[in-house]
C-alpha atoms as a PDB file:
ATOM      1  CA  UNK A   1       3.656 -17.972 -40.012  1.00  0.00           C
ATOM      2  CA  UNK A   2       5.011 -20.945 -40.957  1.00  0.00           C
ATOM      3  CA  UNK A   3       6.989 -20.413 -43.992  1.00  0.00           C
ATOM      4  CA  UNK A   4       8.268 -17.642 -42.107  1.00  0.00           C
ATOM      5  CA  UNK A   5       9.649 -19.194 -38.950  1.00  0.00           C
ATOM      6  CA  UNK A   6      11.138 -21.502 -41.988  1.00  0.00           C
ATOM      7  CA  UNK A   7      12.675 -18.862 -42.840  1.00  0.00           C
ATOM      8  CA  UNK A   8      14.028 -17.808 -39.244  1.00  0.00           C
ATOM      9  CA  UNK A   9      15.550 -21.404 -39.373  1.00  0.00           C
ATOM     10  CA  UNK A  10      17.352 -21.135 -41.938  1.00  0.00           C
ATOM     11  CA  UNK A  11      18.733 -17.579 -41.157  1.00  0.00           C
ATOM     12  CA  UNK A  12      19.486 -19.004 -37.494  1.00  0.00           C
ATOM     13  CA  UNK A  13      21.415 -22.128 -39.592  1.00  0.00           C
ATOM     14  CA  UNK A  14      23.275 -19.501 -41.293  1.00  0.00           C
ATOM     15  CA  UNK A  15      24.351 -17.949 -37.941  1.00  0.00           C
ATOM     16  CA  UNK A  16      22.565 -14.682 -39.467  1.00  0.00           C
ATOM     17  CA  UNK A  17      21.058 -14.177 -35.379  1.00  0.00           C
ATOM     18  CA  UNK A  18      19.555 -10.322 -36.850  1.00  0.00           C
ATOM     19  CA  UNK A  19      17.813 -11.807 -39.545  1.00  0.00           C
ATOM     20  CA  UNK A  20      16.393 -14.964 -37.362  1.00  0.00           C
ATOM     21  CA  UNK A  21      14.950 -12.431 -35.073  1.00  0.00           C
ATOM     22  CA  UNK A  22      13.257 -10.761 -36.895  1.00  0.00           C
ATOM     23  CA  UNK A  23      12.037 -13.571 -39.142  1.00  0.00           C
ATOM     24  CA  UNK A  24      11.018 -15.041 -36.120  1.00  0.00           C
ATOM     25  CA  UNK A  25       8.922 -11.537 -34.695  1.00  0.00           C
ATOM     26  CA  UNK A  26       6.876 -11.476 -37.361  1.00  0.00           C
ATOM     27  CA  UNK A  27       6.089 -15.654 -37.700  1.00  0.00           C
ATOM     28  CA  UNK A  28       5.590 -14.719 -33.837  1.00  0.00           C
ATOM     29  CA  UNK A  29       3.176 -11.387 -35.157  1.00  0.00           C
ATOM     30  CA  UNK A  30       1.362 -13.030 -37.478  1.00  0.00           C
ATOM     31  CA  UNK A  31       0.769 -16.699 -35.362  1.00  0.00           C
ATOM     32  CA  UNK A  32      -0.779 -14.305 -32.639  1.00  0.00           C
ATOM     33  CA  UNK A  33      -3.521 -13.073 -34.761  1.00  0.00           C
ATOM     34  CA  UNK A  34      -5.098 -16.642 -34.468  1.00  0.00           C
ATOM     35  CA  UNK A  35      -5.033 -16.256 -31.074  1.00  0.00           C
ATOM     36  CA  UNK A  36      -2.290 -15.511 -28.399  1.00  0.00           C
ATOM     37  CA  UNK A  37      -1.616 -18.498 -26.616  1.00  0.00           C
ATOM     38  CA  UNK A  38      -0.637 -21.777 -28.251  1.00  0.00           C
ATOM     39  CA  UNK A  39       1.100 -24.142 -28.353  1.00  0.00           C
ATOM     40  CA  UNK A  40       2.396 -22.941 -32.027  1.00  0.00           C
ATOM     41  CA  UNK A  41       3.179 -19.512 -30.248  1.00  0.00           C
ATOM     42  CA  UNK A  42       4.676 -21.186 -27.319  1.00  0.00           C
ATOM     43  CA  UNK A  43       7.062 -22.456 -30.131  1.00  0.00           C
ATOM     44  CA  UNK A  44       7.801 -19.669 -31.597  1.00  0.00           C
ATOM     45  CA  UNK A  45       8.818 -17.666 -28.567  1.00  0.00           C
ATOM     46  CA  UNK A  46      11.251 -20.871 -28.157  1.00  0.00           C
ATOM     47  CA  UNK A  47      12.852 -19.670 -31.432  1.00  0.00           C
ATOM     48  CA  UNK A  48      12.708 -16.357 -30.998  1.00  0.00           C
ATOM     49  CA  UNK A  49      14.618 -16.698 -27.506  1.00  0.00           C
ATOM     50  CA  UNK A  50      17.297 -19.068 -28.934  1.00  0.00           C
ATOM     51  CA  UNK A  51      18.072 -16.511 -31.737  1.00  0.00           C
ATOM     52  CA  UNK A  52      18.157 -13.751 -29.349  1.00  0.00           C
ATOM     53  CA  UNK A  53      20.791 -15.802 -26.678  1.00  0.00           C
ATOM     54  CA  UNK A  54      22.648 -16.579 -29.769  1.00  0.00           C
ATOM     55  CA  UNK A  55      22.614 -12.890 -30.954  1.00  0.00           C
ATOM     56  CA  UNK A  56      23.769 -12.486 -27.174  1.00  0.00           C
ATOM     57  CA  UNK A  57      20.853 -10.466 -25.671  1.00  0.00           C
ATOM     58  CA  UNK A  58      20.309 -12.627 -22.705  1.00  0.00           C
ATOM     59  CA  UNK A  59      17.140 -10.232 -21.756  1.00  0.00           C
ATOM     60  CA  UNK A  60      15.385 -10.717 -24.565  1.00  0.00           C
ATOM     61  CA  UNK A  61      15.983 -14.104 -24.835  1.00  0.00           C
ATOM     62  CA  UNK A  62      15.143 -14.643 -20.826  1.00  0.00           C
ATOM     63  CA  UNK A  63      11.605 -12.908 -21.210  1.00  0.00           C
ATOM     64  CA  UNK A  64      10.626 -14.635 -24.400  1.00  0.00           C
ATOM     65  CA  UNK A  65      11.386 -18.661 -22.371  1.00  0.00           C
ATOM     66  CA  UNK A  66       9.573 -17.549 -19.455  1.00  0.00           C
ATOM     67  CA  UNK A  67       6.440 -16.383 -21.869  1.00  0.00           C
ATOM     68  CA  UNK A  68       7.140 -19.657 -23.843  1.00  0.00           C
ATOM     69  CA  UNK A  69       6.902 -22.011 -20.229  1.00  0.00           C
ATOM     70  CA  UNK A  70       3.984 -19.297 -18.859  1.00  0.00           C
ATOM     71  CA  UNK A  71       1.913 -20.893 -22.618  1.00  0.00           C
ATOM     72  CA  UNK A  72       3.190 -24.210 -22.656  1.00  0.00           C
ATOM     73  CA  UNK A  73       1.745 -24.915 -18.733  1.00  0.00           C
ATOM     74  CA  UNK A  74      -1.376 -22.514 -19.623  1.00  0.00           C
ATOM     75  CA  UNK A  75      -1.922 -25.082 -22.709  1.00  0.00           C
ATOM     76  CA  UNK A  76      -0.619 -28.476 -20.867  1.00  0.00           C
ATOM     77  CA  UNK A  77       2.254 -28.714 -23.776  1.00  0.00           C
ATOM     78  CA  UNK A  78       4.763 -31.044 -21.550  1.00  0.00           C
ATOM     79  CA  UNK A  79       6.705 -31.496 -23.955  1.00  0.00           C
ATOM     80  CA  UNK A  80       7.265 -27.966 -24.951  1.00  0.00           C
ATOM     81  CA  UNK A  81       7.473 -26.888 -21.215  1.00  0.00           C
ATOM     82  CA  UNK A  82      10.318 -29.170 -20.748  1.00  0.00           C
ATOM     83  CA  UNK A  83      12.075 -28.225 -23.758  1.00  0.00           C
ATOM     84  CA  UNK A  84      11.928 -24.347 -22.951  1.00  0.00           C
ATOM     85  CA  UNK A  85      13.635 -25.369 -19.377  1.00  0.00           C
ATOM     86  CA  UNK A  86      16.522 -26.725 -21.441  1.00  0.00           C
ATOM     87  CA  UNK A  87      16.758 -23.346 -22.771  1.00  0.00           C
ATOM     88  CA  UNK A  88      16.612 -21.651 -19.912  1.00  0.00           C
ATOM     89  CA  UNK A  89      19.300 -24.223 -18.566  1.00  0.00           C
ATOM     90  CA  UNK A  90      21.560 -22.225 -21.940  1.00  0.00           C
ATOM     91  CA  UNK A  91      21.099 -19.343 -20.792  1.00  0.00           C
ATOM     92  CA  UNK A  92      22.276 -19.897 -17.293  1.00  0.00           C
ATOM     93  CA  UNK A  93      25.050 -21.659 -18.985  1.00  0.00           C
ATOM     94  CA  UNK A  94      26.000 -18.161 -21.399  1.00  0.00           C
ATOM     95  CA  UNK A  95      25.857 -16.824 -18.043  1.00  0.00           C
ATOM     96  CA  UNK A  96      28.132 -19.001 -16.339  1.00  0.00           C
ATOM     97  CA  UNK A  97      25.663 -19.347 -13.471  1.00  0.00           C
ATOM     98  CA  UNK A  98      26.795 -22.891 -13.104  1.00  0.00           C
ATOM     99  CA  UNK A  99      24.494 -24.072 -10.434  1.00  0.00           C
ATOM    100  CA  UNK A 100      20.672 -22.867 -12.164  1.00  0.00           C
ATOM    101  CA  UNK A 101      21.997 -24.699 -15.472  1.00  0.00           C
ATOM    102  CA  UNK A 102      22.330 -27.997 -13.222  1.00  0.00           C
ATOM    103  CA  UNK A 103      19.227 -27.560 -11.376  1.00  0.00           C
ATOM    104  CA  UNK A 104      17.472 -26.898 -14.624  1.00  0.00           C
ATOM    105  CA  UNK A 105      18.988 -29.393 -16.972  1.00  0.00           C
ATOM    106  CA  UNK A 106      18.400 -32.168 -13.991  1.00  0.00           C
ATOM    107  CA  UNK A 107      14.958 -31.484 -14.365  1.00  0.00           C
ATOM    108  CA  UNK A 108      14.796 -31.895 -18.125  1.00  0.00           C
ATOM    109  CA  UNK A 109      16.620 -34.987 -18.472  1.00  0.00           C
ATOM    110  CA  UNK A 110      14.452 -37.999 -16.989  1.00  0.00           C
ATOM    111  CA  UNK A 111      11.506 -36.441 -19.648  1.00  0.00           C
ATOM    112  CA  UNK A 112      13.797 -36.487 -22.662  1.00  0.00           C
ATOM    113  CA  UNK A 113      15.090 -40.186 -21.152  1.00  0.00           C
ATOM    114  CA  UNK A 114      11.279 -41.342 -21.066  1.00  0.00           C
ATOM    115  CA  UNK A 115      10.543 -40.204 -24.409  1.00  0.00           C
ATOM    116  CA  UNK A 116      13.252 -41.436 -26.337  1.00  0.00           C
ATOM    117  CA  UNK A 117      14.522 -38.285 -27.216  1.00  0.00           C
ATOM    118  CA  UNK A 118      18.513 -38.716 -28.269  1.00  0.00           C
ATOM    119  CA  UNK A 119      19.184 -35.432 -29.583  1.00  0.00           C
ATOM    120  CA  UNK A 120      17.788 -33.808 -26.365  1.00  0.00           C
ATOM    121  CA  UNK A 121      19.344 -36.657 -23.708  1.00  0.00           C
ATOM    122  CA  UNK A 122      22.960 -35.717 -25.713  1.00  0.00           C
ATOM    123  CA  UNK A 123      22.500 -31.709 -24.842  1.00  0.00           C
ATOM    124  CA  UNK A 124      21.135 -32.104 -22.033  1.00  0.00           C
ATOM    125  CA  UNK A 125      23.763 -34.296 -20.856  1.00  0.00           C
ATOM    126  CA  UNK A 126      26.681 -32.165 -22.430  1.00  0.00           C
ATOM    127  CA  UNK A 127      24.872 -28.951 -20.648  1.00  0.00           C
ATOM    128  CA  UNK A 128      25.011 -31.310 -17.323  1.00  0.00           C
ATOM    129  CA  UNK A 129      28.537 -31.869 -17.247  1.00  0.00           C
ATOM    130  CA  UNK A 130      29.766 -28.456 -18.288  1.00  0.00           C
ATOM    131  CA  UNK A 131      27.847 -27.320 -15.385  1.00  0.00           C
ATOM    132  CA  UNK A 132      29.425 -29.952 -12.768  1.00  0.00           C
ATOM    133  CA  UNK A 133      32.780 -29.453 -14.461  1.00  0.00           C
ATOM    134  CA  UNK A 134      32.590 -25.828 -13.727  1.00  0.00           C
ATOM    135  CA  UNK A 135      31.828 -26.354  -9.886  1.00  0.00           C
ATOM    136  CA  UNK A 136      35.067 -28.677  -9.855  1.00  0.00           C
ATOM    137  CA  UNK A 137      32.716 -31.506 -10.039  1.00  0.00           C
ATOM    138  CA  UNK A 138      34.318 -33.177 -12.729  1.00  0.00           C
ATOM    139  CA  UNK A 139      34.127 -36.601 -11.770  1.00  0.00           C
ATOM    140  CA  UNK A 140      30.422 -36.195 -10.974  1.00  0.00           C
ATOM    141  CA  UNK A 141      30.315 -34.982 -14.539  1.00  0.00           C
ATOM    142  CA  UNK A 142      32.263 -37.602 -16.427  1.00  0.00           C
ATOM    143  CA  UNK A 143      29.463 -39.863 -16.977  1.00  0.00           C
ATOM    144  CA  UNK A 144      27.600 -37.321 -18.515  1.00  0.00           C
ATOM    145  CA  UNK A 145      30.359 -36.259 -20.825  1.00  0.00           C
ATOM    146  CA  UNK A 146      31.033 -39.712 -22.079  1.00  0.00           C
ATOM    147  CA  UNK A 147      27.743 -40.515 -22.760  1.00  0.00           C
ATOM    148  CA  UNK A 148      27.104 -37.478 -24.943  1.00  0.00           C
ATOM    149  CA  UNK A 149      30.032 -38.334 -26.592  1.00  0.00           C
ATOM    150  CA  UNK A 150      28.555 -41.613 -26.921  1.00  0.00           C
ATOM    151  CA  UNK A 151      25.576 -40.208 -28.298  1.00  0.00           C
ATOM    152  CA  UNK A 152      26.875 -37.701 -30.608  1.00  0.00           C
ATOM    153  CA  UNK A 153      28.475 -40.305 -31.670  1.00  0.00           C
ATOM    154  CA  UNK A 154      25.737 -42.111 -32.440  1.00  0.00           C
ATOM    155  CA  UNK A 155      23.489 -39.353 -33.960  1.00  0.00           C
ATOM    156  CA  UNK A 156      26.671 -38.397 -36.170  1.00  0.00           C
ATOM    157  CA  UNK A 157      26.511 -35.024 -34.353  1.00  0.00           C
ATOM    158  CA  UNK A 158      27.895 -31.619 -35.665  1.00  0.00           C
ATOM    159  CA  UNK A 159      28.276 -30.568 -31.549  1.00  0.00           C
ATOM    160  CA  UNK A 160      30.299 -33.926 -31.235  1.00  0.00           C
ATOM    161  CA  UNK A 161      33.075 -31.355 -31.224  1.00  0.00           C
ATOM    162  CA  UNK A 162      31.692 -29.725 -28.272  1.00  0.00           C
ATOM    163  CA  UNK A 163      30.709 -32.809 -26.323  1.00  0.00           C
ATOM    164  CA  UNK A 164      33.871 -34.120 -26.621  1.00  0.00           C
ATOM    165  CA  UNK A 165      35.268 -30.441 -25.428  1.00  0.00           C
ATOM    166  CA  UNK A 166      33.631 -31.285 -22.289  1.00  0.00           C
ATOM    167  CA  UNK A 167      34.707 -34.416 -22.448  1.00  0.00           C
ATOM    168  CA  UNK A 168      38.245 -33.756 -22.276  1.00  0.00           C
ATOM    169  CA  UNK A 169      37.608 -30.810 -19.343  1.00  0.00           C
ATOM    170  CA  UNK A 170      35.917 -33.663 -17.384  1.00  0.00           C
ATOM    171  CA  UNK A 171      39.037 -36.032 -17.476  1.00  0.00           C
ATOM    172  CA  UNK A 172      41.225 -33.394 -16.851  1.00  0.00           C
ATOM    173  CA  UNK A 173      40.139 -31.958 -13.887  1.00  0.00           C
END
């Protein structure tokens, strides 16, 4: 399962979404034969749902979070619970639903700022001020933009680009 959901990476790198899901069914397929909820298979739905909003089917990709958080707070994974928000937070944000990707990236953030987690803070912060910017909340936002540029930065970033995107919405509003 785990060579396969290597795999699934690596097809999801590629931006090859088909190939990721499926890779990613059958790591999901064969992980379940050790038993069905873990925190491996809470994982694994968190891949499977990020190829799927990628691939664009927002359904799919809703269904498999939710059964990713349902495992994650069945098997106390904090960490992964918090994580799947975020990508529920994406979804909201494919979906323009402006105000759920706030409310849901707020509650992700203080966890990823208590654990240290840059990579996370930085999306989570970009996904923050999109959100504000899009409720012509800009300046509310700006703070968040600049410091995931800041971050990006940092981290030497390929979504640097799209941080400072947001960025530059932020100012301009």
């Amino acid at each position: 399962a785990y060579a396969i959901r290597l795999r699934g990476l690596g097809y999801q790198s590629g931006k090859d979404y088909p190939a990721a899901v499926a890779a990613f069914q059958e790591a999901l397929a064969v992980r379940r034969t050790l038993g069905p909820e873990s925190a491996a298979v809470a994982l694994l739905l968190h891949n499977l749902a990020e190829a799927e909003r990628l691939y664009g089917d927002q359904a799919a990709a809703e269904r498999d979070y939710h059964e990713a958080l349902r495992i994650a707070r069945i098997v106390d994974d904090h960490r992964g619970e918090v994580t799947f928000i975020l990508g529920l937070a994406a979804l909201a944000l494919d979906r323009q639903d402006w105000p759920t990707a706030e409310s849901l990236t707020r509650e992700t953030l203080p966890f990823f700022e208590a654990i240290g987690h840059l990579e996370l803070v930085a999306r989570g912060c970009r996904m923050l001020a999109k959100a504000l910017a899009r409720q012509d909340r800009s300046m509310e936002g700006l703070p968040y933009a600049r410091r995931t540029v800041e971050l990006y930065t940092r981290l030497r970033s390929p979504e640097l680009e799209k941080a400072q995107a947001v960025l530059k919405e932020c100012e301009e509003a």
